[in-house]
PDB file of N, CA and C in Angstrom:
ATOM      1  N   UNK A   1      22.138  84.877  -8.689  1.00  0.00           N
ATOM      2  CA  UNK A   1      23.243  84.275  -9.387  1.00  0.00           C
ATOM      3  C   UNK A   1      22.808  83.687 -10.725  1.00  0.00           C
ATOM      4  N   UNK A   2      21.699  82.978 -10.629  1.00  0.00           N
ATOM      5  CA  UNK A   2      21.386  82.986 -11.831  1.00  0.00           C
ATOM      6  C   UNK A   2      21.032  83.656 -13.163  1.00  0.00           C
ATOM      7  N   UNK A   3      20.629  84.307 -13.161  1.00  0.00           N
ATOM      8  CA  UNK A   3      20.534  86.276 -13.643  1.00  0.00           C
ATOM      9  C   UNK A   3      21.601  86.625 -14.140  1.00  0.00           C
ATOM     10  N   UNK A   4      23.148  86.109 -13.878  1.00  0.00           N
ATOM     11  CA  UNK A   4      24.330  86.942 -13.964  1.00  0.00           C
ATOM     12  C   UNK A   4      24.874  85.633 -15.315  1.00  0.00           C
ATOM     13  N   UNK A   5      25.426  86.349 -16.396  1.00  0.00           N
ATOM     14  CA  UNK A   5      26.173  85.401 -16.933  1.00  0.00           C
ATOM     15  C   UNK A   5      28.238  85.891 -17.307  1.00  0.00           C
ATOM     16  N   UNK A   6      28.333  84.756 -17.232  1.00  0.00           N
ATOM     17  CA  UNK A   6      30.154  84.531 -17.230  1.00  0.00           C
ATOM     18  C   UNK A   6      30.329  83.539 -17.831  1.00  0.00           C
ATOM     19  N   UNK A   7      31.499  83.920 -18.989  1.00  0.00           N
ATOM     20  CA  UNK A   7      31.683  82.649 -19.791  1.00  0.00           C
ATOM     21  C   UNK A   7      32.704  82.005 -19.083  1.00  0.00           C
ATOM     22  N   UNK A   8      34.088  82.181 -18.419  1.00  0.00           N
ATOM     23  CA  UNK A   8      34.668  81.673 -18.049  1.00  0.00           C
ATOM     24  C   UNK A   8      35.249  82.245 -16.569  1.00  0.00           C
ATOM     25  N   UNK A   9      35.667  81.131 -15.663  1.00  0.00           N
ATOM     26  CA  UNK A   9      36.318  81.269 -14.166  1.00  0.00           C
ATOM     27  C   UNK A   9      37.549  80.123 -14.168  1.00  0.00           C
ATOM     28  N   UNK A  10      38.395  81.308 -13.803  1.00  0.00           N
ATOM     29  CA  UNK A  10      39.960  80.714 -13.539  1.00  0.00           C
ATOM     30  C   UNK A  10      40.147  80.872 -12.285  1.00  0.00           C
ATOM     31  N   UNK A  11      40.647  79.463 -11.398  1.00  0.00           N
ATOM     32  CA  UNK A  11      40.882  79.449 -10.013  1.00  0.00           C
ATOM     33  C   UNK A  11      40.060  77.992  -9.173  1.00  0.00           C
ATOM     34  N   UNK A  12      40.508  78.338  -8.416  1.00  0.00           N
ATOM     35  CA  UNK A  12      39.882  77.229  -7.246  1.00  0.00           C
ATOM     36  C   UNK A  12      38.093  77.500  -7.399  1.00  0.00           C
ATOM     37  N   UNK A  13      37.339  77.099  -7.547  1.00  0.00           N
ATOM     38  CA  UNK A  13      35.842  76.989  -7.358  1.00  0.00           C
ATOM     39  C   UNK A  13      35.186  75.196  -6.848  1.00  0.00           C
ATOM     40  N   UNK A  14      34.481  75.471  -5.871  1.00  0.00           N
ATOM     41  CA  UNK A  14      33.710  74.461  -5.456  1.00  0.00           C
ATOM     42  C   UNK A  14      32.848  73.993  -6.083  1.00  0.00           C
ATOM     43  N   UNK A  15      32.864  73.067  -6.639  1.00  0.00           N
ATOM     44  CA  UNK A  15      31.891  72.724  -7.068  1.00  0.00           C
ATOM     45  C   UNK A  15      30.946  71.901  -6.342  1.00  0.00           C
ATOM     46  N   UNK A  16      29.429  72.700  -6.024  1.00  0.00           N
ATOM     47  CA  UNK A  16      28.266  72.453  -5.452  1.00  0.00           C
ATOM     48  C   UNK A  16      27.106  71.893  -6.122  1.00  0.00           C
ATOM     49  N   UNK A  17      26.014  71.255  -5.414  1.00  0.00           N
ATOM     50  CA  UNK A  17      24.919  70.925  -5.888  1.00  0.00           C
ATOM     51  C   UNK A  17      24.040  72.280  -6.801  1.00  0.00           C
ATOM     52  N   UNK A  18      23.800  73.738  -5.790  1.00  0.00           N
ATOM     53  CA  UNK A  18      23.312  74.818  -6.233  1.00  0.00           C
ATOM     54  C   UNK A  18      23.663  75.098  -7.524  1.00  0.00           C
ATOM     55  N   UNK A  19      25.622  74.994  -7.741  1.00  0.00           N
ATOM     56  CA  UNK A  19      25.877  75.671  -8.355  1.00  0.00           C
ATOM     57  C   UNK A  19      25.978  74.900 -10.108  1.00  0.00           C
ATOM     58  N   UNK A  20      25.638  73.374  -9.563  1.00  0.00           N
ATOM     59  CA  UNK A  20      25.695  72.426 -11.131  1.00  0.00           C
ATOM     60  C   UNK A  20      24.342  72.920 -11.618  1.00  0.00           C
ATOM     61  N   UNK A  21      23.338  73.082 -11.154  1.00  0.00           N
ATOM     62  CA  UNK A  21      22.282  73.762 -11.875  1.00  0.00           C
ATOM     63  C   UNK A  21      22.124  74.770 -12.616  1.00  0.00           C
ATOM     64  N   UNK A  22      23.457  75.704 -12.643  1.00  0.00           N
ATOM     65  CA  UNK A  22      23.776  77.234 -13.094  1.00  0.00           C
ATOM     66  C   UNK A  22      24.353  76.502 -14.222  1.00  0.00           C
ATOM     67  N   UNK A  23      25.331  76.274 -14.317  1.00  0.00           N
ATOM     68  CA  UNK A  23      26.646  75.964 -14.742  1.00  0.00           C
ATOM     69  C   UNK A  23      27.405  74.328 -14.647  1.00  0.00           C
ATOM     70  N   UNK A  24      27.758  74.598 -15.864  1.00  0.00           N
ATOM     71  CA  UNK A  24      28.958  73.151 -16.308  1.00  0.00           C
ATOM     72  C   UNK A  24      29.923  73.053 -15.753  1.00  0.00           C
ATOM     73  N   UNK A  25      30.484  71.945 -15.118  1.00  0.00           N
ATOM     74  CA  UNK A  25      31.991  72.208 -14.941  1.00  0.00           C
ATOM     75  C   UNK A  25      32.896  71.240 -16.093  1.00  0.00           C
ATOM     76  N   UNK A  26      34.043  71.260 -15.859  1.00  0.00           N
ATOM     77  CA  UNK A  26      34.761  70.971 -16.715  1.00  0.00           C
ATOM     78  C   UNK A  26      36.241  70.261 -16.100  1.00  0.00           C
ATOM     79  N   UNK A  27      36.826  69.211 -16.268  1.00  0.00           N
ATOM     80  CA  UNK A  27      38.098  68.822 -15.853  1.00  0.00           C
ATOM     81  C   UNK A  27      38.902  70.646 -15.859  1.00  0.00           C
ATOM     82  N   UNK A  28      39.961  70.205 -14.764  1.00  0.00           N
ATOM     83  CA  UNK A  28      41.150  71.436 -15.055  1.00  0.00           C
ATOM     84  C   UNK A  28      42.004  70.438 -15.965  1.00  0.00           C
ATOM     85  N   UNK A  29      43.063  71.262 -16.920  1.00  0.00           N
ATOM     86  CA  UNK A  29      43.974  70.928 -17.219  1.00  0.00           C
ATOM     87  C   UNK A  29      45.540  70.484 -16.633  1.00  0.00           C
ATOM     88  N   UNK A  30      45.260  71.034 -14.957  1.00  0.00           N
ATOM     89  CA  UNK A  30      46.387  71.084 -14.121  1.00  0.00           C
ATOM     90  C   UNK A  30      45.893  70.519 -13.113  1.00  0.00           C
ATOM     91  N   UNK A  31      46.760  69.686 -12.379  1.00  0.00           N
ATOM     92  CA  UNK A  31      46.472  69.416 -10.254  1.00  0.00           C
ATOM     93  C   UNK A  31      46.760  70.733  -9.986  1.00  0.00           C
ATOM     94  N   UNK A  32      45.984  71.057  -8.887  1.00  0.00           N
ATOM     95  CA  UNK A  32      46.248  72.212  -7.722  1.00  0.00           C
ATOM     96  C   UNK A  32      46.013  71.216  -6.507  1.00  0.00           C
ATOM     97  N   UNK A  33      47.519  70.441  -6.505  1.00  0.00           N
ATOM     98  CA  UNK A  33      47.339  70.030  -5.605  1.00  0.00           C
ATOM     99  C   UNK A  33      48.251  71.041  -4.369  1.00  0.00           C
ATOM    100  N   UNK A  34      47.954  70.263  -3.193  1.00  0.00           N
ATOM    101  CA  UNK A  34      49.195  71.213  -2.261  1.00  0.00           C
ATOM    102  C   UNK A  34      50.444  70.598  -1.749  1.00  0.00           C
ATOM    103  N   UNK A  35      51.351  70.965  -1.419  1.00  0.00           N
ATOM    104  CA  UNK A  35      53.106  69.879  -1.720  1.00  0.00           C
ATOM    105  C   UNK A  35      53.703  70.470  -0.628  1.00  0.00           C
ATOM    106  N   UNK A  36      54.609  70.013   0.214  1.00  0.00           N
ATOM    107  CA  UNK A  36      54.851  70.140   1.483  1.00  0.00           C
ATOM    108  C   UNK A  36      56.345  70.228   1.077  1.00  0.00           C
ATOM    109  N   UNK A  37      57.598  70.692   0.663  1.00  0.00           N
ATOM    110  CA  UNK A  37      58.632  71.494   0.557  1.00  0.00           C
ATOM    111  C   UNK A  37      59.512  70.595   2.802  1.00  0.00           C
ATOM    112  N   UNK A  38      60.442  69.630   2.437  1.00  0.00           N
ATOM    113  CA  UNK A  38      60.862  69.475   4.118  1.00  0.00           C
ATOM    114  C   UNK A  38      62.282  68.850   3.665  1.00  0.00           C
ATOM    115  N   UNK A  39      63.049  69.056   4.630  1.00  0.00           N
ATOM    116  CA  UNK A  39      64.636  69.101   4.517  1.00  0.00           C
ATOM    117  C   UNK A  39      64.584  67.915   4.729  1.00  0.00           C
ATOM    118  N   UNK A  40      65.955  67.115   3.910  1.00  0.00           N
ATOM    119  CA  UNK A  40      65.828  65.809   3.595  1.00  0.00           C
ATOM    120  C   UNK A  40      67.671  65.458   4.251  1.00  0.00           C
ATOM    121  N   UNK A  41      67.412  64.111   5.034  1.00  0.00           N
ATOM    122  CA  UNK A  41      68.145  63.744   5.552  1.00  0.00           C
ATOM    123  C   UNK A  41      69.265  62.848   4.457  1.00  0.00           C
ATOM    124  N   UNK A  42      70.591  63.302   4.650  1.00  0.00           N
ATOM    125  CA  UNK A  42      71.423  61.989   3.909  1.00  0.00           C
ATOM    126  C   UNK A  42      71.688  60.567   4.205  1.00  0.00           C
ATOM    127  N   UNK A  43      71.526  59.916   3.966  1.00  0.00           N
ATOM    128  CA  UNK A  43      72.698  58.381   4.456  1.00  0.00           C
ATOM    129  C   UNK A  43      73.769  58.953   3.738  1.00  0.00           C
ATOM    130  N   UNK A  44      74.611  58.390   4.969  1.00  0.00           N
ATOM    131  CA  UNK A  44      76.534  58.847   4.225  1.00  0.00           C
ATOM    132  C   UNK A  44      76.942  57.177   4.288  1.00  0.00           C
ATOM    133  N   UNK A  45      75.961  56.411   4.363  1.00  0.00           N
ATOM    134  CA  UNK A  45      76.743  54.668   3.922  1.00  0.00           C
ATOM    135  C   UNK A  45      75.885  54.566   2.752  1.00  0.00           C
ATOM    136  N   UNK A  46      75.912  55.365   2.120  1.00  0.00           N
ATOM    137  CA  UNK A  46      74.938  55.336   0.271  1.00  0.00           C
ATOM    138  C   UNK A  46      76.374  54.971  -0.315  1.00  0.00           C
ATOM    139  N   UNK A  47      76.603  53.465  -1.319  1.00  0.00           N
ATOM    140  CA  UNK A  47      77.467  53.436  -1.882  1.00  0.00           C
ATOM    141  C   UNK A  47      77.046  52.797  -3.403  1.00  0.00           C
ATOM    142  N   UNK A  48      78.274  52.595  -4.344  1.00  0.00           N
ATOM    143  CA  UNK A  48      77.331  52.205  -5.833  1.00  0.00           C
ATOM    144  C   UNK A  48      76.253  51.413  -5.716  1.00  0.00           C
ATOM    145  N   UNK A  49      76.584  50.341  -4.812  1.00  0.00           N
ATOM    146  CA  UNK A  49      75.465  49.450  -4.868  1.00  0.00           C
ATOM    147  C   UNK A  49      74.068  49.737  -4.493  1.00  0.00           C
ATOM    148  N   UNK A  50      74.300  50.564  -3.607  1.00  0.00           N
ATOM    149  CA  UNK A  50      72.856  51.053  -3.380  1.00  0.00           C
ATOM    150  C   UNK A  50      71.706  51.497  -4.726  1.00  0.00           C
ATOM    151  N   UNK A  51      72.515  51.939  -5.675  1.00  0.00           N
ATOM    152  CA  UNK A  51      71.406  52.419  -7.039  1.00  0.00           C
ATOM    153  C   UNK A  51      71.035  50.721  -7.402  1.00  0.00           C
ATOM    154  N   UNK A  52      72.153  49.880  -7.544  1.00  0.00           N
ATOM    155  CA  UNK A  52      71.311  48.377  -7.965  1.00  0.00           C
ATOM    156  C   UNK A  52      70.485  47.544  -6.759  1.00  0.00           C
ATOM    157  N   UNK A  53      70.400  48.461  -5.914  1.00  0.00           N
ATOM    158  CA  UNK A  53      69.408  47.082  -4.864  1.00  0.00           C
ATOM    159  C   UNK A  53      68.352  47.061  -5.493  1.00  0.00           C
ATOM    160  N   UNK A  54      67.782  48.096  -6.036  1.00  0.00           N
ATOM    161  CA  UNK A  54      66.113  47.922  -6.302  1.00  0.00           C
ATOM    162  C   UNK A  54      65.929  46.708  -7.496  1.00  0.00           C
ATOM    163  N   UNK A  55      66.741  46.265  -7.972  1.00  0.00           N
ATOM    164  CA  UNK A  55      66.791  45.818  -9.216  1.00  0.00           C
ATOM    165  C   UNK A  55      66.399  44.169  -8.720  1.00  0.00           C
ATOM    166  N   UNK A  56      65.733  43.670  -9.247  1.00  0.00           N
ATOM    167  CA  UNK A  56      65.547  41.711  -9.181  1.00  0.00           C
ATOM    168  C   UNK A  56      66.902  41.418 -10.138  1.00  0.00           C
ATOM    169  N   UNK A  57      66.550  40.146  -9.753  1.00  0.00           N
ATOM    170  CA  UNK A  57      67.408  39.270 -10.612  1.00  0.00           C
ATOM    171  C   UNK A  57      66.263  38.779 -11.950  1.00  0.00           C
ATOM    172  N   UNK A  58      65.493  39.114 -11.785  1.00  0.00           N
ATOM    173  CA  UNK A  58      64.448  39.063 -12.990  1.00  0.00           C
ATOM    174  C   UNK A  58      64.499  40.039 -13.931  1.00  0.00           C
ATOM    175  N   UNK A  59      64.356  41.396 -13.408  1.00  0.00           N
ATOM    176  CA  UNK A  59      64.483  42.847 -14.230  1.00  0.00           C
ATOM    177  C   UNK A  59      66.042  42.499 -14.771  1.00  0.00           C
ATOM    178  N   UNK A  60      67.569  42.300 -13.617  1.00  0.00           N
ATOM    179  CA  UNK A  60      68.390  42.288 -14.875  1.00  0.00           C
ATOM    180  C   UNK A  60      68.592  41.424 -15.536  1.00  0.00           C
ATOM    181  N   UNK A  61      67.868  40.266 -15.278  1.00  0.00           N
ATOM    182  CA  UNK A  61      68.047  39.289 -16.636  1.00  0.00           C
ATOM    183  C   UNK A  61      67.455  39.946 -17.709  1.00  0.00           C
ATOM    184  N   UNK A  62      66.274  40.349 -17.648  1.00  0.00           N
ATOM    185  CA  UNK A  62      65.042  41.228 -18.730  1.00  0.00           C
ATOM    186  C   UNK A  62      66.364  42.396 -19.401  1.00  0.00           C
ATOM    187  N   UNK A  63      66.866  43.200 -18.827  1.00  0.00           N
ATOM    188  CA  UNK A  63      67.699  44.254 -19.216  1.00  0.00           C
ATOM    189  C   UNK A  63      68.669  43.468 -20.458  1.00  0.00           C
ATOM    190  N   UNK A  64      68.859  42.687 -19.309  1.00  0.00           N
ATOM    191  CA  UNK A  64      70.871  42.192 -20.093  1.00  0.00           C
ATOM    192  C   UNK A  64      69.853  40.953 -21.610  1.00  0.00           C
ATOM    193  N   UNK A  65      68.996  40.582 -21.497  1.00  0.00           N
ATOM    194  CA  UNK A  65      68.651  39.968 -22.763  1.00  0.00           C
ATOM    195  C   UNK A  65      68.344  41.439 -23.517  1.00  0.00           C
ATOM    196  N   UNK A  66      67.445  42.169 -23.416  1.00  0.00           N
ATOM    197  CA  UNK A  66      67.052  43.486 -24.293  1.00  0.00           C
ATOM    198  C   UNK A  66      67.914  44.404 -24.482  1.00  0.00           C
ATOM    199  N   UNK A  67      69.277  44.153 -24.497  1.00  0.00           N
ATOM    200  CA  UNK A  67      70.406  44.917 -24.737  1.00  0.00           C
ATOM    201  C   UNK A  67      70.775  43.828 -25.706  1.00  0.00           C
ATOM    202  N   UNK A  68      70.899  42.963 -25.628  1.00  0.00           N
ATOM    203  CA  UNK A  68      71.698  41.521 -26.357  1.00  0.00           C
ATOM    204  C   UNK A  68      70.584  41.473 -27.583  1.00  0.00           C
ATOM    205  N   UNK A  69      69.719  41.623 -27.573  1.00  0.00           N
ATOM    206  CA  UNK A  69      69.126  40.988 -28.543  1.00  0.00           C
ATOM    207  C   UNK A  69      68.755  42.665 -29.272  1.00  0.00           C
ATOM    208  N   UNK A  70      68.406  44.064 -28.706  1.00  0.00           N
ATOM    209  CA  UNK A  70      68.992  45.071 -29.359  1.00  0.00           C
ATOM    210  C   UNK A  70      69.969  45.230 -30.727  1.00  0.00           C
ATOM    211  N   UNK A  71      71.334  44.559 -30.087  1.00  0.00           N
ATOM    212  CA  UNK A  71      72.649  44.527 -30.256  1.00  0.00           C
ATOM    213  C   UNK A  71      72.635  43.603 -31.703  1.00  0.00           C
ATOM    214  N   UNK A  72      72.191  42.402 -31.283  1.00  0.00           N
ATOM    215  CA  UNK A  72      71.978  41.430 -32.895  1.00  0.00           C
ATOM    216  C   UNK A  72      70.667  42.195 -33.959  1.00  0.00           C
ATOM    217  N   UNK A  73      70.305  42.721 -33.254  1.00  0.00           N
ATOM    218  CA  UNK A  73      69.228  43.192 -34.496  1.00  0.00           C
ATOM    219  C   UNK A  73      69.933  44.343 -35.498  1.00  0.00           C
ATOM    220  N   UNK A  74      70.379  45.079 -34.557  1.00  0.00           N
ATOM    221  CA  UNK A  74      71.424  46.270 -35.488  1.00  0.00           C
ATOM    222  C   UNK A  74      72.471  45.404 -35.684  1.00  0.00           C
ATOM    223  N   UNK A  75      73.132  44.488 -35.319  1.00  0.00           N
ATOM    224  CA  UNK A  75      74.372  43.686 -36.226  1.00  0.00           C
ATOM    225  C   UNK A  75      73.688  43.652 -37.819  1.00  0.00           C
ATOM    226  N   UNK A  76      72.761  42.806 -37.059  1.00  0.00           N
ATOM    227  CA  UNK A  76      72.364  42.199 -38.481  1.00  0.00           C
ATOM    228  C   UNK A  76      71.767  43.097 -39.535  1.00  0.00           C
ATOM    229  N   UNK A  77      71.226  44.547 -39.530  1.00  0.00           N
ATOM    230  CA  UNK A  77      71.089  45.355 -40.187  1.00  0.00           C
ATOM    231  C   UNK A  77      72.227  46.427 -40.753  1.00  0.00           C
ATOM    232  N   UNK A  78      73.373  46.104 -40.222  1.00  0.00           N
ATOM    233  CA  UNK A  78      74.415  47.020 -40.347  1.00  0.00           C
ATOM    234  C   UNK A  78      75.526  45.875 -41.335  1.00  0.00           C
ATOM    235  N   UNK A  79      75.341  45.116 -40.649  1.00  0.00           N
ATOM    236  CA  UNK A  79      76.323  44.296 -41.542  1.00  0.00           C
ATOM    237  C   UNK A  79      75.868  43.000 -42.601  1.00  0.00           C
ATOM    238  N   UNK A  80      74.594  43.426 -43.292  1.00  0.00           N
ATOM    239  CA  UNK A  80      74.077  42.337 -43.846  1.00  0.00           C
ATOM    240  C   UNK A  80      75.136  42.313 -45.269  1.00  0.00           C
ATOM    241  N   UNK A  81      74.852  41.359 -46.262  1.00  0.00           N
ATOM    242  CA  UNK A  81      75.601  41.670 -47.368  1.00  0.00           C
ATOM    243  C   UNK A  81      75.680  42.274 -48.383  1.00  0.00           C
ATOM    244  N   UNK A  82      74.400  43.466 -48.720  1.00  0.00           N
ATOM    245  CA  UNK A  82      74.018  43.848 -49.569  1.00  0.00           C
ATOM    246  C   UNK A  82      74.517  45.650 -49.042  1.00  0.00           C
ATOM    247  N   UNK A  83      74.533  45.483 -47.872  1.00  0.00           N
ATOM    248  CA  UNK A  83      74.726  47.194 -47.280  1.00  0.00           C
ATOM    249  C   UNK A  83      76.043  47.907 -47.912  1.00  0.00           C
ATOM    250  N   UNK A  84      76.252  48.897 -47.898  1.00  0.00           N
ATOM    251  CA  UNK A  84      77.219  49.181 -48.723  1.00  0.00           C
ATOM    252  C   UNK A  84      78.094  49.993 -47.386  1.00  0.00           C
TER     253      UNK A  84
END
């Protein structure tokens, strides 16, 4: 194996003790990971509220100020006195 040269290998390869002595490896650019595809059950008592449970009362305070204070920053750039 050593004897043999290849610039590049596409695919699954192990990387071994033997084989770091030959050869470099290199990050992949992709996961090959493996993903399990399984039929997914409904709740039929899913109602609006259910999308806001996850939410604190911390996150929507955080929201409802960073919308508000959004909101005055473009006021105040849209309607200053010089804007035409």
């Amino acid at each position: 194996m050593a004897a043999q040269t290849c610039e590049a290998v596409a695919g699954d390869v192990t990387m071994q003790g033997t084989r770091a002595k030959y050869m470099s490896f290199t990050i992949p650019y992709l996961n090959s990971d493996v993903y399990m595809l399984l039929r997914g059950t409904h709740d039929l008592k899913q109602t609006l509220w259910t999308f806001f449970k996850p939410f604190t009362t911390r996150l929507w305070i955080t929201l409802v100020c960073s919308c508000f204070l959004t909101g005055v920053a473009l006021a105040f750039l849209e309607f200053r006195e010089h804007n035409p």
